[in-house]
Protein backbone atom coordinates (compact mmCIF):
# COMPACT_ATOMS: atom_id res chain seq x y z
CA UNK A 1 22.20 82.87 -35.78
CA UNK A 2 18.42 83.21 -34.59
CA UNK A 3 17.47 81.38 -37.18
CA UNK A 4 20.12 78.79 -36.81
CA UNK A 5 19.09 78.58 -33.07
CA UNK A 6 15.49 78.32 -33.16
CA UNK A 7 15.93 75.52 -36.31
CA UNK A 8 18.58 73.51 -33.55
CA UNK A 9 15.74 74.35 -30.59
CA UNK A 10 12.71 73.18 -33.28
CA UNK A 11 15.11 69.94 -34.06
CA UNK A 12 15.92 69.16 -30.41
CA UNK A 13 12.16 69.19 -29.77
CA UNK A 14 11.62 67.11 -32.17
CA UNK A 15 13.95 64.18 -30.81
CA UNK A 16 12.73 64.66 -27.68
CA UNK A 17 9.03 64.51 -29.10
CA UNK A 18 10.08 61.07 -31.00
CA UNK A 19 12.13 59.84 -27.56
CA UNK A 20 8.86 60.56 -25.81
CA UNK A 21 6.36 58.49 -28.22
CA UNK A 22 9.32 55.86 -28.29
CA UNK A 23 9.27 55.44 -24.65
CA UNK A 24 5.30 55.33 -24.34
CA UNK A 25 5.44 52.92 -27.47
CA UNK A 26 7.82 50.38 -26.38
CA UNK A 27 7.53 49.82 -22.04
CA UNK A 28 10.66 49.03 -20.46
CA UNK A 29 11.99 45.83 -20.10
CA UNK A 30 10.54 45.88 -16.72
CA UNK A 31 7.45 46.74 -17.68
CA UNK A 32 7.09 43.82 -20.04
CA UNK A 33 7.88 41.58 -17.26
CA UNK A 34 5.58 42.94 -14.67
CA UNK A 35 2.79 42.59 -17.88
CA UNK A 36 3.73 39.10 -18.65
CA UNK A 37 3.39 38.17 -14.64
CA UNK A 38 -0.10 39.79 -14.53
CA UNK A 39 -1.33 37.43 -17.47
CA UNK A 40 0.09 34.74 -15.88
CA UNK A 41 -1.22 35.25 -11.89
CA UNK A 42 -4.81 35.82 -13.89
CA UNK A 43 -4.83 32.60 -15.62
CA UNK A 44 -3.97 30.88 -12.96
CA UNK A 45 -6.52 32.30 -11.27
CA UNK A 46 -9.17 31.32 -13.73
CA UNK A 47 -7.83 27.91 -14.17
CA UNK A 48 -8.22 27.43 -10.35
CA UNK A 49 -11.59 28.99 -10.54
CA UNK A 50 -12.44 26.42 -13.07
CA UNK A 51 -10.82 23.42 -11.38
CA UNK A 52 -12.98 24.98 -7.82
CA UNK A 53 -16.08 24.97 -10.11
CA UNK A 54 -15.48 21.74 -11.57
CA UNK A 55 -14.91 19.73 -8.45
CA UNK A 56 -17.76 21.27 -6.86
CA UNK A 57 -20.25 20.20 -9.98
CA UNK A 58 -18.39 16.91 -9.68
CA UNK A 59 -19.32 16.01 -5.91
CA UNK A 60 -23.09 17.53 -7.25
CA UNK A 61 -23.47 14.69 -9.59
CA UNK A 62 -22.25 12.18 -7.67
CA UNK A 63 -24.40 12.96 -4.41
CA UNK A 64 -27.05 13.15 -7.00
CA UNK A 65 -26.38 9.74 -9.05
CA UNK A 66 -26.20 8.51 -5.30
CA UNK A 67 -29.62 9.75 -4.70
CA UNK A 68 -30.84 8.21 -8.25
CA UNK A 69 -30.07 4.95 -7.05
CA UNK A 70 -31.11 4.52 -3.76
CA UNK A 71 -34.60 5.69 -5.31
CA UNK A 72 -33.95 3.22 -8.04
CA UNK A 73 -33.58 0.42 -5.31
CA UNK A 74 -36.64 1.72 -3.21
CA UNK A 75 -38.67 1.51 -5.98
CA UNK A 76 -37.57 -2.19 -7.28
CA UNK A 77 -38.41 -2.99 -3.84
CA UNK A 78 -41.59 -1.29 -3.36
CA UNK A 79 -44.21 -3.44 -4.85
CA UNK A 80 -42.74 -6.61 -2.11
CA UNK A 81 -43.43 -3.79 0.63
CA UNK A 82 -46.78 -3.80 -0.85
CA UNK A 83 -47.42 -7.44 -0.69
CA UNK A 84 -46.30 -7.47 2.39
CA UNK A 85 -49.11 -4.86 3.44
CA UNK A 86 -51.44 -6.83 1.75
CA UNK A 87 -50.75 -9.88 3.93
CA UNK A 88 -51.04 -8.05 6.96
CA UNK A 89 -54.01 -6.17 6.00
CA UNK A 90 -56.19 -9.81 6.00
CA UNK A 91 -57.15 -10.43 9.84
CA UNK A 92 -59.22 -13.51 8.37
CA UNK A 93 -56.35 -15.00 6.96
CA UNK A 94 -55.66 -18.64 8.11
CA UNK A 95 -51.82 -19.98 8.42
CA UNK A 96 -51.98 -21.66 5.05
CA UNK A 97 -52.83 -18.19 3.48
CA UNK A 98 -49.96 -16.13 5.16
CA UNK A 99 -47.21 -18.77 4.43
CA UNK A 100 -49.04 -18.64 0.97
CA UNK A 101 -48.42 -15.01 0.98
CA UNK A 102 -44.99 -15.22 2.68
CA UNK A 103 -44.08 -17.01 0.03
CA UNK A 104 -45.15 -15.50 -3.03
CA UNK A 105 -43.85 -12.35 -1.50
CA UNK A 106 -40.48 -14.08 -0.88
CA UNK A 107 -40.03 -15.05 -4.50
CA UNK A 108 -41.04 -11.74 -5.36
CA UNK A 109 -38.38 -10.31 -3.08
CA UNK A 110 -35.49 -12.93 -4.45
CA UNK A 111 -36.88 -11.36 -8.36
CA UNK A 112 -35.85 -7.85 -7.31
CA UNK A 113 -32.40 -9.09 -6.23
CA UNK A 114 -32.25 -11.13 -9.51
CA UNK A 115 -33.03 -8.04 -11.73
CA UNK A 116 -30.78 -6.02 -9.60
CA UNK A 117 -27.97 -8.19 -9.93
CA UNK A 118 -27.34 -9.55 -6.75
CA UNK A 119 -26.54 -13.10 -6.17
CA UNK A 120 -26.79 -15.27 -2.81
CA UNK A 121 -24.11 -17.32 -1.79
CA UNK A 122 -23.14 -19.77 0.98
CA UNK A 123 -24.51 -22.91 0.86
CA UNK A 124 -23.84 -26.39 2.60
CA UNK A 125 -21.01 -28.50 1.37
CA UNK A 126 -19.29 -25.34 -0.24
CA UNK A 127 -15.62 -25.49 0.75
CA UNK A 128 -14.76 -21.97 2.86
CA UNK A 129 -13.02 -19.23 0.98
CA UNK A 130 -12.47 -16.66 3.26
CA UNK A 131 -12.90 -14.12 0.61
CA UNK A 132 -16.52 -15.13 0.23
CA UNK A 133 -17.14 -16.82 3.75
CA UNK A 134 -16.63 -15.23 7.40
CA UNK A 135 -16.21 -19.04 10.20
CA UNK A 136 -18.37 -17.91 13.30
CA UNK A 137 -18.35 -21.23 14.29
CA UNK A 138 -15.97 -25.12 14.15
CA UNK A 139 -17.53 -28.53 14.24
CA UNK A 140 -16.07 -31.26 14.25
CA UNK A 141 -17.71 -33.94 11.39
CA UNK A 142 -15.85 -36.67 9.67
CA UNK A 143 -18.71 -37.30 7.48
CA UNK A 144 -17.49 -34.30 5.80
CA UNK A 145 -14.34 -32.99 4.18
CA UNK A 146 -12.01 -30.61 5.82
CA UNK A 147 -12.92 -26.89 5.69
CA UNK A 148 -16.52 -28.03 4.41
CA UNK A 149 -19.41 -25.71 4.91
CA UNK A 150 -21.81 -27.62 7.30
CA UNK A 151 -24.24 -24.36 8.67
CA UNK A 152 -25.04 -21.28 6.65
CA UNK A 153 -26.32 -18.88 9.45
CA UNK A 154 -26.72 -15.89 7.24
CA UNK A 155 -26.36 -16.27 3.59
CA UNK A 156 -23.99 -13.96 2.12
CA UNK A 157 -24.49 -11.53 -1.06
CA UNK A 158 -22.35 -10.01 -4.23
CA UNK A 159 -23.32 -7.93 -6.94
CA UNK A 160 -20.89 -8.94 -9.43
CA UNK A 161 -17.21 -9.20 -8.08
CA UNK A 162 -18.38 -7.15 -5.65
CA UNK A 163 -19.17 -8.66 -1.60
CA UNK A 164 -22.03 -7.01 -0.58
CA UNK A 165 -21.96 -9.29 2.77
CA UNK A 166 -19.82 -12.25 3.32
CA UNK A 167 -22.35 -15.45 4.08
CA UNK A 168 -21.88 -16.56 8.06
CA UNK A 169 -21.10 -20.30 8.03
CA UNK A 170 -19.61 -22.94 10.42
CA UNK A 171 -16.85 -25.00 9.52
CA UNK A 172 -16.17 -28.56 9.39
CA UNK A 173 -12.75 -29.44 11.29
């Protein structure tokens, strides 16, 4: 009966030696969960971390591409600064030379807008489109057509579709 008792004791440890590794092998239900929300809440995190990192690289580049082109500009329009030292720099100069170099610098000037891709607009006898055109002023001329152009005061610019400044003109009647 010993013997019979020690092999039932022997067996009965070894069930509760196998329930033992069975419960460390396979966690609970609940466990399984709880593991499957903590790989979850940490990609999420990453994924924000990445979309935080990404935005902030994002604004980088475009404050920097911002930069790159007002230095592009600058330096399209440095050489007509220049000029325009040059004149200055002359106290000998007589009127015909300055407008001469007024000029010249000028139509240097309108060849940086050119290559930059900016156009002028506004001119007499247009007809007003108020998408291009901002009326400061009315006159009344029946030499002209209604809604005629008759005064650019400031000429107006685009680059492409874009309005850069609407021209200032007055209106005919």
């Amino acid at each position: 009966m010993a013997k019979d008792k020690k092999k039932k004791n022997a067996e009965e440890e070894v069930l509760e030696q196998e329930v033992k590794e069975a419960e460390v092998a396979e966690p609970s239900e609940e466990e399984k969960l709880k593991q499957q929300l903590d790989e979850k809440n940490d990609q999420l995190l990453r994924m924000a971390a990445e979309y935080d990192n990404f935005r902030k690289r994002s604004q980088r580049e475009k404050e920097a591409l911002y930069a790159d082109c007002k230095a592009s500009v600058i330096n399209a329009l440095l050489p007509v600064a220049d000029n325009f030292d040059r004149i200055f720099a002359n106290p000998d100069g007589t009127f015909e030379d300055y407008k001469k170099g007024v000029e010249m610098t000028f139509k240097q000037f309108s060849d940086v807008f050119k290559s930059l891709g900016i156009e002028s607009f506004g001119e007499v006898g247009e007809e007003f489109d108020p998408n291009f055109h901002n009326a400061v002023m009315h006159t009344e001329d029946d030499s002209v057509g209604e809604n005629t152009i008759t005064t650019v005061i400031v000429k107006g610019y685009k680059l492409g579709d874009k309005i850069i400044r609407p021209a200032m003109v007055a209106v005919a009647n």
